[in-house]
C-alpha atoms as a PDB file:
ATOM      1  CA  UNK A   1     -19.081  16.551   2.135  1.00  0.00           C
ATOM      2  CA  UNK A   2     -17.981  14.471   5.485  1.00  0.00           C
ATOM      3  CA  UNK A   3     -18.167  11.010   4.672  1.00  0.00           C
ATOM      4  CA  UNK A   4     -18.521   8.227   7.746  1.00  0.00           C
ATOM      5  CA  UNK A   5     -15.779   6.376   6.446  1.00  0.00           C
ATOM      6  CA  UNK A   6     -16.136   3.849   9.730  1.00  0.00           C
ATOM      7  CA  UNK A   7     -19.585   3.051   8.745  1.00  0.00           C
ATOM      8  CA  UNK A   8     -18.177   1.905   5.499  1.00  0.00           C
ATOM      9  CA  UNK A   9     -15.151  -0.300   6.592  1.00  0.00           C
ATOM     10  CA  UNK A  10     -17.878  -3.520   7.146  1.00  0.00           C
ATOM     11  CA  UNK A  11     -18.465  -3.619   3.625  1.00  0.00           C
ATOM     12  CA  UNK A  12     -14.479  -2.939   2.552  1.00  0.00           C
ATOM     13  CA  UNK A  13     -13.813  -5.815   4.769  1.00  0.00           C
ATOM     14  CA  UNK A  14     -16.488  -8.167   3.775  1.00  0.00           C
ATOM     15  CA  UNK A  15     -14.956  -7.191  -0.059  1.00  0.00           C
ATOM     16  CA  UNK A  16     -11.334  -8.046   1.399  1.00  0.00           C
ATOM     17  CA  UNK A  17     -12.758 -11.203   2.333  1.00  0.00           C
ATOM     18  CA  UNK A  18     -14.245 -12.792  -1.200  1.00  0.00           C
ATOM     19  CA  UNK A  19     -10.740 -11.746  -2.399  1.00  0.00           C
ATOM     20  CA  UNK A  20      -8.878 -13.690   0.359  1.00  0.00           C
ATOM     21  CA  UNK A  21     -11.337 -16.708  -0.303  1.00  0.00           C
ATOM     22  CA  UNK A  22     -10.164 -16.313  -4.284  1.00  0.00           C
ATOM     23  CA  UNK A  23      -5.900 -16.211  -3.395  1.00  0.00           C
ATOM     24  CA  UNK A  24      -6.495 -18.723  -0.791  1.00  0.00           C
ATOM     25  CA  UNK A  25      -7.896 -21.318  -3.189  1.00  0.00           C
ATOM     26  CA  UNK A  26      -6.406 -20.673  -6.961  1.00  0.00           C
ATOM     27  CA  UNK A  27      -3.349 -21.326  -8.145  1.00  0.00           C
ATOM     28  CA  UNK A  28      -1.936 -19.107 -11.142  1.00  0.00           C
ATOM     29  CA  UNK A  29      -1.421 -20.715 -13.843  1.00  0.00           C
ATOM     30  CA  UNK A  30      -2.119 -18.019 -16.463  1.00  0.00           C
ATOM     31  CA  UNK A  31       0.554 -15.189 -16.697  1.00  0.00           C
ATOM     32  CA  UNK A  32       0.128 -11.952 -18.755  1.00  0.00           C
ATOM     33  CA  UNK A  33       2.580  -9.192 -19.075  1.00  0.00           C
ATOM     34  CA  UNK A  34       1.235  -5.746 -19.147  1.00  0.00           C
ATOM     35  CA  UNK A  35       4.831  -4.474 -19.580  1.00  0.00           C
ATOM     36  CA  UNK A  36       8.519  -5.249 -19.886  1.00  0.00           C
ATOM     37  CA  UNK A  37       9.108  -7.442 -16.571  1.00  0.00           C
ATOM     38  CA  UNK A  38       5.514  -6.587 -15.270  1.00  0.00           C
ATOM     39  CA  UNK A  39       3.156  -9.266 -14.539  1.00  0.00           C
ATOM     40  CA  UNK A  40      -0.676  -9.851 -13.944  1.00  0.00           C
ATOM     41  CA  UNK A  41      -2.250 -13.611 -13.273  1.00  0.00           C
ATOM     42  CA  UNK A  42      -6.027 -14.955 -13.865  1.00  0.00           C
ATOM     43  CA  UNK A  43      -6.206 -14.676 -10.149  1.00  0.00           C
ATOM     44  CA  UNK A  44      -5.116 -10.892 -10.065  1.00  0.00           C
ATOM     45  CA  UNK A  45      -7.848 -10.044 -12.425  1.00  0.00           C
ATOM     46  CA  UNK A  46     -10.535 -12.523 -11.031  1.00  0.00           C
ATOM     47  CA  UNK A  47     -10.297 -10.855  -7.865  1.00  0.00           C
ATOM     48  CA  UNK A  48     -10.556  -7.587  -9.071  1.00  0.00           C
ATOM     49  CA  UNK A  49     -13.708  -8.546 -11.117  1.00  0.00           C
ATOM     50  CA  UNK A  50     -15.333 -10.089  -7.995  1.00  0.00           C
ATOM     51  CA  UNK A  51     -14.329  -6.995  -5.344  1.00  0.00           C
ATOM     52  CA  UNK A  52     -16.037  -4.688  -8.127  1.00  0.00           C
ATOM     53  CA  UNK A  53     -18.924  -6.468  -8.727  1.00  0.00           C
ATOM     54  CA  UNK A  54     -19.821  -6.637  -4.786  1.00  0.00           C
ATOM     55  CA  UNK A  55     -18.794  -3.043  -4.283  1.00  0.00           C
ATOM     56  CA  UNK A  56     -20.919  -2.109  -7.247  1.00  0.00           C
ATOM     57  CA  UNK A  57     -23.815  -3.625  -5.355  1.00  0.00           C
ATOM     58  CA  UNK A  58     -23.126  -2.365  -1.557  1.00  0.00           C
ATOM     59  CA  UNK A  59     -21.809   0.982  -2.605  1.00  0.00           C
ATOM     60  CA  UNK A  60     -23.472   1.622  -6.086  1.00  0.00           C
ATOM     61  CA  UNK A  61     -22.642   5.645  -5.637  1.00  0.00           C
ATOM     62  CA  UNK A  62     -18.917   5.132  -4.794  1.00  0.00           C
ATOM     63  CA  UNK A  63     -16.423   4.951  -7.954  1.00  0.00           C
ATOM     64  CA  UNK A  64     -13.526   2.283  -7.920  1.00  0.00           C
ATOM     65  CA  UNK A  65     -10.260   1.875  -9.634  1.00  0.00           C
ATOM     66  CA  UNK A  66      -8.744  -1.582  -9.825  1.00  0.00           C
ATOM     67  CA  UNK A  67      -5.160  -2.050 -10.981  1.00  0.00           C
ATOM     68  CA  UNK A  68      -5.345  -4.437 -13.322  1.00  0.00           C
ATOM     69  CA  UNK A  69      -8.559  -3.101 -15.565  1.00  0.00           C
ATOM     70  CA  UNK A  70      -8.621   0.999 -14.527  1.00  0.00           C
ATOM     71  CA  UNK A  71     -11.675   3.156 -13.059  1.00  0.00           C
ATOM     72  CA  UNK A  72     -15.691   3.083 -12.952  1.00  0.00           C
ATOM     73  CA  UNK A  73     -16.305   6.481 -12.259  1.00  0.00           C
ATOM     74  CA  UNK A  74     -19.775   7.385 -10.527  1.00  0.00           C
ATOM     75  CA  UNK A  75     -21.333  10.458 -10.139  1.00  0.00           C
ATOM     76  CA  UNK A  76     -22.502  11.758  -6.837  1.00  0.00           C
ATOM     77  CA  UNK A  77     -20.419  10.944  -3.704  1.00  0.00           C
ATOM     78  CA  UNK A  78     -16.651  12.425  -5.086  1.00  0.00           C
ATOM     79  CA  UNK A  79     -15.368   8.919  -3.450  1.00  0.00           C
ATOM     80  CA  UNK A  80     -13.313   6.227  -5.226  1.00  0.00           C
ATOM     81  CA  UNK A  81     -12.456   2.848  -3.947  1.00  0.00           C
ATOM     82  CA  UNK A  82      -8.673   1.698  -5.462  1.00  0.00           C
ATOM     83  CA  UNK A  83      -7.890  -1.683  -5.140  1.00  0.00           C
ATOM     84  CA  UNK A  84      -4.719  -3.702  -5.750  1.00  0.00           C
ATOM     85  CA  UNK A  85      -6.536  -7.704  -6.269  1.00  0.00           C
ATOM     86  CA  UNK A  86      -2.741  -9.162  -5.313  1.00  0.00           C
ATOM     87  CA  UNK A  87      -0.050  -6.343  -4.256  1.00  0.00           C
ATOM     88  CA  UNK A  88       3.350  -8.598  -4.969  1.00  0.00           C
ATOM     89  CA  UNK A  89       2.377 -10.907  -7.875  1.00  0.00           C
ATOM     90  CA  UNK A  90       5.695 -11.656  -8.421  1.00  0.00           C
ATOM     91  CA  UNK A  91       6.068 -12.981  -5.178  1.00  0.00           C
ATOM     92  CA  UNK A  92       2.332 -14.785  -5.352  1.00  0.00           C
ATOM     93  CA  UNK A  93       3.326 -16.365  -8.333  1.00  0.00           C
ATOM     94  CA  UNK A  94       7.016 -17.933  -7.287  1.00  0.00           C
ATOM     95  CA  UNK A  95       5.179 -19.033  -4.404  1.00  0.00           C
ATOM     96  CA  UNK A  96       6.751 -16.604  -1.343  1.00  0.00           C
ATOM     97  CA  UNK A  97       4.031 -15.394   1.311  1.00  0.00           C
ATOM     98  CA  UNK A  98       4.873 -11.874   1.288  1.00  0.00           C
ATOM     99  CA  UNK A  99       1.647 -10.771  -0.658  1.00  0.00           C
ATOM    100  CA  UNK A 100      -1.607  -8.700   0.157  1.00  0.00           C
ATOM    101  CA  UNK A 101      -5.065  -7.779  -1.259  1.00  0.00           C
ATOM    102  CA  UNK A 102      -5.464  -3.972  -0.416  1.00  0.00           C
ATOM    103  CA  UNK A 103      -8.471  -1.940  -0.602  1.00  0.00           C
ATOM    104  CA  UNK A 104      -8.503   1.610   0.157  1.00  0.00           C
ATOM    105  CA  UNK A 105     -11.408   4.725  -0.156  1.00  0.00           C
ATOM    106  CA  UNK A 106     -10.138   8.053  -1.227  1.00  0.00           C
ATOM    107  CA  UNK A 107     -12.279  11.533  -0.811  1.00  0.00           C
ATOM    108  CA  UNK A 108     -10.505  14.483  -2.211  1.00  0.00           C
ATOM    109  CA  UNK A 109      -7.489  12.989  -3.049  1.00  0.00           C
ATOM    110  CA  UNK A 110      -7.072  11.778   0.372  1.00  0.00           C
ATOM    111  CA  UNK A 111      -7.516   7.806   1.640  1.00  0.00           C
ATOM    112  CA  UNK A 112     -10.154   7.805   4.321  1.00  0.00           C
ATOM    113  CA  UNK A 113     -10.343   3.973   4.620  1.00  0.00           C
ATOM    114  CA  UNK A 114      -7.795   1.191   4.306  1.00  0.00           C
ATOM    115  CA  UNK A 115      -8.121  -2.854   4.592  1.00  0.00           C
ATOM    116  CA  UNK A 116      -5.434  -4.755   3.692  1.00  0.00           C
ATOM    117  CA  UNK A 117      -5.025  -8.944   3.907  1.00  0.00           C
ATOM    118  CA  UNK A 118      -1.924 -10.883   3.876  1.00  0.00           C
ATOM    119  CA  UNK A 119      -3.412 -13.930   3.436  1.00  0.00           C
ATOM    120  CA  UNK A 120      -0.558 -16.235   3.717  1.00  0.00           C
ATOM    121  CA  UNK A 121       0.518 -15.041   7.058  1.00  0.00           C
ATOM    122  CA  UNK A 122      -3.036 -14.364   8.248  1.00  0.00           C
ATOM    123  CA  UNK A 123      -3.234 -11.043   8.967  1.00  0.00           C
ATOM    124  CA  UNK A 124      -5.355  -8.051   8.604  1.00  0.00           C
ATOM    125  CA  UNK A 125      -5.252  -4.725   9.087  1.00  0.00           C
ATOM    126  CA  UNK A 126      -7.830  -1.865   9.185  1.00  0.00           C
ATOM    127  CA  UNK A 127      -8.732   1.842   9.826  1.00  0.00           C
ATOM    128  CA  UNK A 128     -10.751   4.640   9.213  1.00  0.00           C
ATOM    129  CA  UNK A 129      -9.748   8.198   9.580  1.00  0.00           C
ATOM    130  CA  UNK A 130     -10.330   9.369  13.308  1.00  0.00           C
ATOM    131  CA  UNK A 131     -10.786   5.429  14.634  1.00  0.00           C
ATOM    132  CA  UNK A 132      -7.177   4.755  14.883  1.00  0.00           C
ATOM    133  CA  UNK A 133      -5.811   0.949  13.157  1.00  0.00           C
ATOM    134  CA  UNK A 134      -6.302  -2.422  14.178  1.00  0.00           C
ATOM    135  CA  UNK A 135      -4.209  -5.826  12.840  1.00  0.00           C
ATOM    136  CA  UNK A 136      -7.009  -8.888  13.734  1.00  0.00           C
ATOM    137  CA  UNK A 137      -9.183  -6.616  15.734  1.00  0.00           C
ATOM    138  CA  UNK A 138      -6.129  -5.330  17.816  1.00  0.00           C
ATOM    139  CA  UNK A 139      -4.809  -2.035  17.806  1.00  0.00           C
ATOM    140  CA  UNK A 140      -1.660  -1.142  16.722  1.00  0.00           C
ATOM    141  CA  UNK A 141       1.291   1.358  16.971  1.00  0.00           C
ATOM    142  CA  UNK A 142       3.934   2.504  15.040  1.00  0.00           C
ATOM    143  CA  UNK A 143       7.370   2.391  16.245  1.00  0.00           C
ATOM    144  CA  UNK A 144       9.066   4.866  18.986  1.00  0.00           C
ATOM    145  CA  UNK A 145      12.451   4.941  17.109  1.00  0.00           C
ATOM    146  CA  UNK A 146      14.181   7.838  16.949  1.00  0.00           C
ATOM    147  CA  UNK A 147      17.420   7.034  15.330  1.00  0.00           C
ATOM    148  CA  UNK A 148      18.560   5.448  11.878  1.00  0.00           C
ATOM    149  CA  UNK A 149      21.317   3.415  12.893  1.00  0.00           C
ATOM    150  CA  UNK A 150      18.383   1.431  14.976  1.00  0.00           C
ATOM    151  CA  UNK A 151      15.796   1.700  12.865  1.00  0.00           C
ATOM    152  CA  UNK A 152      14.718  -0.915   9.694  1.00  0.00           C
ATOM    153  CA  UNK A 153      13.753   0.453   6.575  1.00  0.00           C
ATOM    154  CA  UNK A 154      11.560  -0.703   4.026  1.00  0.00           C
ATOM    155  CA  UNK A 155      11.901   0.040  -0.051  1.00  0.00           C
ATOM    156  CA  UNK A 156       9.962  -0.128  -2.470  1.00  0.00           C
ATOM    157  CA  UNK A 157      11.055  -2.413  -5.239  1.00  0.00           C
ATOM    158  CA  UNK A 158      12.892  -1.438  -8.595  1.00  0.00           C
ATOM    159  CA  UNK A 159      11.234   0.056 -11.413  1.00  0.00           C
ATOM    160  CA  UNK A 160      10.148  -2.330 -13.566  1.00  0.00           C
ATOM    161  CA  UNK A 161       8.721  -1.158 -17.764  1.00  0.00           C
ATOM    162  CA  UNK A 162       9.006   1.845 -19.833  1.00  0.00           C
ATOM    163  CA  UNK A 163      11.957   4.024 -18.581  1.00  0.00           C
ATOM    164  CA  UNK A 164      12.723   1.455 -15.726  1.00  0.00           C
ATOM    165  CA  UNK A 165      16.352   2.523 -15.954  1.00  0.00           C
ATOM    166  CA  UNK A 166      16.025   5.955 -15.463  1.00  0.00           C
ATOM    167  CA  UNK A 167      13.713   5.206 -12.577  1.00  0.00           C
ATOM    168  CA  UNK A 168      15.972   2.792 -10.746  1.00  0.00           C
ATOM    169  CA  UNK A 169      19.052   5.615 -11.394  1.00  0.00           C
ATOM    170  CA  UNK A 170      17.574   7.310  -8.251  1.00  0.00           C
ATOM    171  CA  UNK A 171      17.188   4.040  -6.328  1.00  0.00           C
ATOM    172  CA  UNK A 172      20.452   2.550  -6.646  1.00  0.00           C
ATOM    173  CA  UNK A 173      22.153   5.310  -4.724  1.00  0.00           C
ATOM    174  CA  UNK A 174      19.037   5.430  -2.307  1.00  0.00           C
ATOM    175  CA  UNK A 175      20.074   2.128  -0.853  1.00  0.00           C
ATOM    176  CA  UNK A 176      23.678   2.617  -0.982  1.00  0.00           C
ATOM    177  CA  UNK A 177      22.807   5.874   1.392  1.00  0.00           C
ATOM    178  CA  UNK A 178      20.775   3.490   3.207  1.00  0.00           C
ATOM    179  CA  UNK A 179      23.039   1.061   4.037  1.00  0.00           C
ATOM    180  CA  UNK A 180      25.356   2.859   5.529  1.00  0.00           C
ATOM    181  CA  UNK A 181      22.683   4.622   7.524  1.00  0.00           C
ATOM    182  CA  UNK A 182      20.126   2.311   8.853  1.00  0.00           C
ATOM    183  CA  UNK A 183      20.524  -0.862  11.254  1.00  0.00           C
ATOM    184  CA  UNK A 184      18.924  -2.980   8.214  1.00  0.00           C
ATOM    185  CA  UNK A 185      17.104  -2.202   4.967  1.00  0.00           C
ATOM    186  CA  UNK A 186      14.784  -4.631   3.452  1.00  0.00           C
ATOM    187  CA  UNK A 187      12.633  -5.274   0.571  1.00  0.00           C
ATOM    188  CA  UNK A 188       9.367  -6.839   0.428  1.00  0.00           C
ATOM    189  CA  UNK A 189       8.312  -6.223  -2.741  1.00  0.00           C
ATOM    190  CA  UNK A 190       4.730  -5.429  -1.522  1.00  0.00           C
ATOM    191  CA  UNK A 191       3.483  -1.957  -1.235  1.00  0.00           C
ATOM    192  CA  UNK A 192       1.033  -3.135   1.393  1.00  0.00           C
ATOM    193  CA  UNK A 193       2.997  -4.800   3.672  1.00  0.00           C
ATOM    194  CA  UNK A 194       5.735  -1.654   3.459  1.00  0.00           C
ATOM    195  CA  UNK A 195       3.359   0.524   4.886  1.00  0.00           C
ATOM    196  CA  UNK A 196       1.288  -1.837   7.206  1.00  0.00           C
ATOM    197  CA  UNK A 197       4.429  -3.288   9.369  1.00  0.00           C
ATOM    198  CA  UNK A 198       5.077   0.455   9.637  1.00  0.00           C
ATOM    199  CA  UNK A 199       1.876   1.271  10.711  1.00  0.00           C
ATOM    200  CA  UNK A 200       2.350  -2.423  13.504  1.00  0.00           C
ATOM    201  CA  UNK A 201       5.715  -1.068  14.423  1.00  0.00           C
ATOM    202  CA  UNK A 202       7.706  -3.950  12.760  1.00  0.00           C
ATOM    203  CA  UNK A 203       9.777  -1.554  10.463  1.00  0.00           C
ATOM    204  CA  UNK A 204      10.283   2.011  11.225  1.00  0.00           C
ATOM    205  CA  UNK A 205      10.435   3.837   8.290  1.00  0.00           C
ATOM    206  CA  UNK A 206       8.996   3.037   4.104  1.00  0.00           C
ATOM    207  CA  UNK A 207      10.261   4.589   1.042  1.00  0.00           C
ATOM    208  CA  UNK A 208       8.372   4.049  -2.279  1.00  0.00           C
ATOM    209  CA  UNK A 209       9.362   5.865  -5.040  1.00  0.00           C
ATOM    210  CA  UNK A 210       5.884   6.239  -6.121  1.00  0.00           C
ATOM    211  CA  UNK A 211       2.439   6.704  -5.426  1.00  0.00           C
ATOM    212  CA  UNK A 212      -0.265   4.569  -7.577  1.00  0.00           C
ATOM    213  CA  UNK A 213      -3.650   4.674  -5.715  1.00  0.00           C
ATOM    214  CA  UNK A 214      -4.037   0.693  -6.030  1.00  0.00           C
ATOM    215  CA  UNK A 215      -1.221   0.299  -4.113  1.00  0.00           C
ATOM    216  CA  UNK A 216      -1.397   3.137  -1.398  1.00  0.00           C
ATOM    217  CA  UNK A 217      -4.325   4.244  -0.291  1.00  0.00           C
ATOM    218  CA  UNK A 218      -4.911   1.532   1.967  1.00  0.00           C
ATOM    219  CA  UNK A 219      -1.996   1.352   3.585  1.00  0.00           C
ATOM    220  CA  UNK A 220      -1.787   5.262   4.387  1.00  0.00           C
ATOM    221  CA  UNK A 221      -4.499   5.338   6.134  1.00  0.00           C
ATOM    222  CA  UNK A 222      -3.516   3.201   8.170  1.00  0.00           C
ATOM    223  CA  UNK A 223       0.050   3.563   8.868  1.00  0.00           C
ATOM    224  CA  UNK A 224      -1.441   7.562   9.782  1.00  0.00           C
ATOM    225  CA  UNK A 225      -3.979   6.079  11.769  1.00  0.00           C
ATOM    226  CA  UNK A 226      -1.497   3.927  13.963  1.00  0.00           C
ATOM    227  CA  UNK A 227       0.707   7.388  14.235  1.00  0.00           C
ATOM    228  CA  UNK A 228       3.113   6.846  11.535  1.00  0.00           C
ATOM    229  CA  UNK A 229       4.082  10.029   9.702  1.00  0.00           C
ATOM    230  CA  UNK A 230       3.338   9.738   5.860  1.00  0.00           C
ATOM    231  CA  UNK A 231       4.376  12.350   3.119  1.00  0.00           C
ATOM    232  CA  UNK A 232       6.041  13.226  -0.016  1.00  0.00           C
ATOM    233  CA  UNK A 233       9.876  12.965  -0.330  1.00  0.00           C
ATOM    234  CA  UNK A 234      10.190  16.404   0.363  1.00  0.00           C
ATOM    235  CA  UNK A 235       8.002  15.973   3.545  1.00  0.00           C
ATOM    236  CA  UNK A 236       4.908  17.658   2.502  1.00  0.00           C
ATOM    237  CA  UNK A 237       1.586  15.872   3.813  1.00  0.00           C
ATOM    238  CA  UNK A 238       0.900  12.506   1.597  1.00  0.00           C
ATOM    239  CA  UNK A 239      -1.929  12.839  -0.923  1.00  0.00           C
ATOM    240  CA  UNK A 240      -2.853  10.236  -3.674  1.00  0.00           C
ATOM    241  CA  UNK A 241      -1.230  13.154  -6.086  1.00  0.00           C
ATOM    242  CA  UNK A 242       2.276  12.845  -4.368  1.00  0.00           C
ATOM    243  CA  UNK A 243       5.074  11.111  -6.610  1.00  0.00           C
ATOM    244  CA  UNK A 244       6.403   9.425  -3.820  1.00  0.00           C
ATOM    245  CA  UNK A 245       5.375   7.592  -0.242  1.00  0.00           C
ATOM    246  CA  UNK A 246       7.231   7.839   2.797  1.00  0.00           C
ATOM    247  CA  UNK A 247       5.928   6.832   6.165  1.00  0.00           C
ATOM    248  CA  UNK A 248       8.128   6.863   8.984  1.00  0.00           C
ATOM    249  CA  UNK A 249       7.889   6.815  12.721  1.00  0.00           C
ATOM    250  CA  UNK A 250       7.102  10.309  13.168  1.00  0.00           C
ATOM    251  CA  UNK A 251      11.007  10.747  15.476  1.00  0.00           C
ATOM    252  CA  UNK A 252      12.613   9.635  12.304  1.00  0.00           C
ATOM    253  CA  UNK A 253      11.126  11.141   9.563  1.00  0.00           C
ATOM    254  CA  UNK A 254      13.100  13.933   9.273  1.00  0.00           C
ATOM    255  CA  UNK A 255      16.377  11.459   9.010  1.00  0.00           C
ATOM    256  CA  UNK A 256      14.575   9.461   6.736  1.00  0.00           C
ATOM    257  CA  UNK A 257      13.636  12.781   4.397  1.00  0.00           C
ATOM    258  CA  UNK A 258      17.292  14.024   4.646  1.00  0.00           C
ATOM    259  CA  UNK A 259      18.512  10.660   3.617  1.00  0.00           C
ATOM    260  CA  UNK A 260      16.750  11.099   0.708  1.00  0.00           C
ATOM    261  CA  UNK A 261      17.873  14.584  -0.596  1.00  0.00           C
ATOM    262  CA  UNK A 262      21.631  13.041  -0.208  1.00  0.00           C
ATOM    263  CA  UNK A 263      20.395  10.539  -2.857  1.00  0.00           C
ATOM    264  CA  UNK A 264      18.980  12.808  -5.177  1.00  0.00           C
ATOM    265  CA  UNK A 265      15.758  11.321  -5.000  1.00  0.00           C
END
């Protein structure tokens, strides 16, 4: 089935916007941990509740998947909406503006439909597949880099719960490859903004060591839609099954993909 995912994006943006209207006005002041070093606020999970409950309304045939509280799964249209209420709630929480609401729609394993807000630094971002990506209504590019040593690179952050060591084994000679590759690397700590300042042509290359919907499937779309190049570690085409997300500008990819075989990962 061919879905119109640009006929959609009103009502994924009109979502975004009751959860920007929820960050923008609550402070957390009630901190859970769902795992070892792994964090989740009142405001994480009263966003979630609200984006779910207006979805559930607009789109009653379309499944969602929030992170904090899992999946509604709906019968009928084989789509899924996976949202991420506050994508950096460690940052959110000590107070540093590098945070995002991100709400994608997957068909097939595939994001067809991304919003994201960064509602401390007033942007947003937005595509559908085939209409190319916009950051407040204007579109956007990724970079034209086509070397490391002047390129920035994004990472994901370090593992964090069960088997975080083993995890962050891999990462820890990742950036040490990195560093003597790249003109800079940085960390965000936001899945979202990773892939959406590739997708603006801020950074030219993102490395996640993993793939959960919530925190991907907006920004893929959108990072593809503004020309980026997003796959697997090994460079196979991105899907919400991959265990990894790399998006790159598409001259550097290959760099960025060889970079990571040194490292093992």
């Amino acid at each position: 089935m061919t879905t119109d995912a640009k006929s959609l994006l009103p009502i994924a943006q009109r979502a975004v916007a009751i959860a920007h209207e929820i960050v923008r006005t609550r402070v957390p002041k009630t901190i859970s941990f769902k795992g070892h070093r792994d964090m989740v606020t009142e405001v994480d999970v009263a966003v979630e509740h609200a984006v779910r409950d207006f979805l559930s309304q607009e789109t009653p045939d379309i499944g969602f998947l929030g992170e904090e509280e899992g999946p509604v799964i709906r019968d009928g249209s084989g789509l899924l909406w996976a949202l991420d209420p506050i994508d950096g709630t460690a940052n959110f929480m000590h107070g540093i503006p590098l945070s995002g609401i991100s709400l994608g729609l997957i068909q097939d394993d595939r994001s067809i439909l991304g919003v994201i807000d960064l509602p401390f630094l007033d942007m947003l971002y937005a595509a559908s597949e085939g209409n190319g990506a916009t950051c407040n209504g204007d579109a956007i590019t990724t970079s034209k880099a086509d070397e490391l040593d002047a390129a920035i690179v994004s990472v994901g952050d370090y593992a964090v719960g069960a088997d975080a060591d083993h995890k962050n084994r891999v990462r820890i000679p990742l950036n040490h490859q990195l560093a003597s590759r790249v003109q800079r690397v940085r960390m965000y700590g936001s899945a979202a903004i990773d892939l959406a300042w590739v997708a603006e042509g801020k950074t030219d290359a993102c490395i996640m060591l993993s793939n959960n919907p919530w925190d991907t499937a907006a920004g893929v779309v959108i990072a593809r839609e503004a020309g980026a190049l997003v796959t697997d570690a090994t460079g196979r085409p991105h899907t919400m099954r991959s265990h990894a997300t790399i998006a790159a500008a598409p001259a550097v990819l290959a760099q960025v993909i060889g970079v990571l075989a040194e490292a093992g990962a």
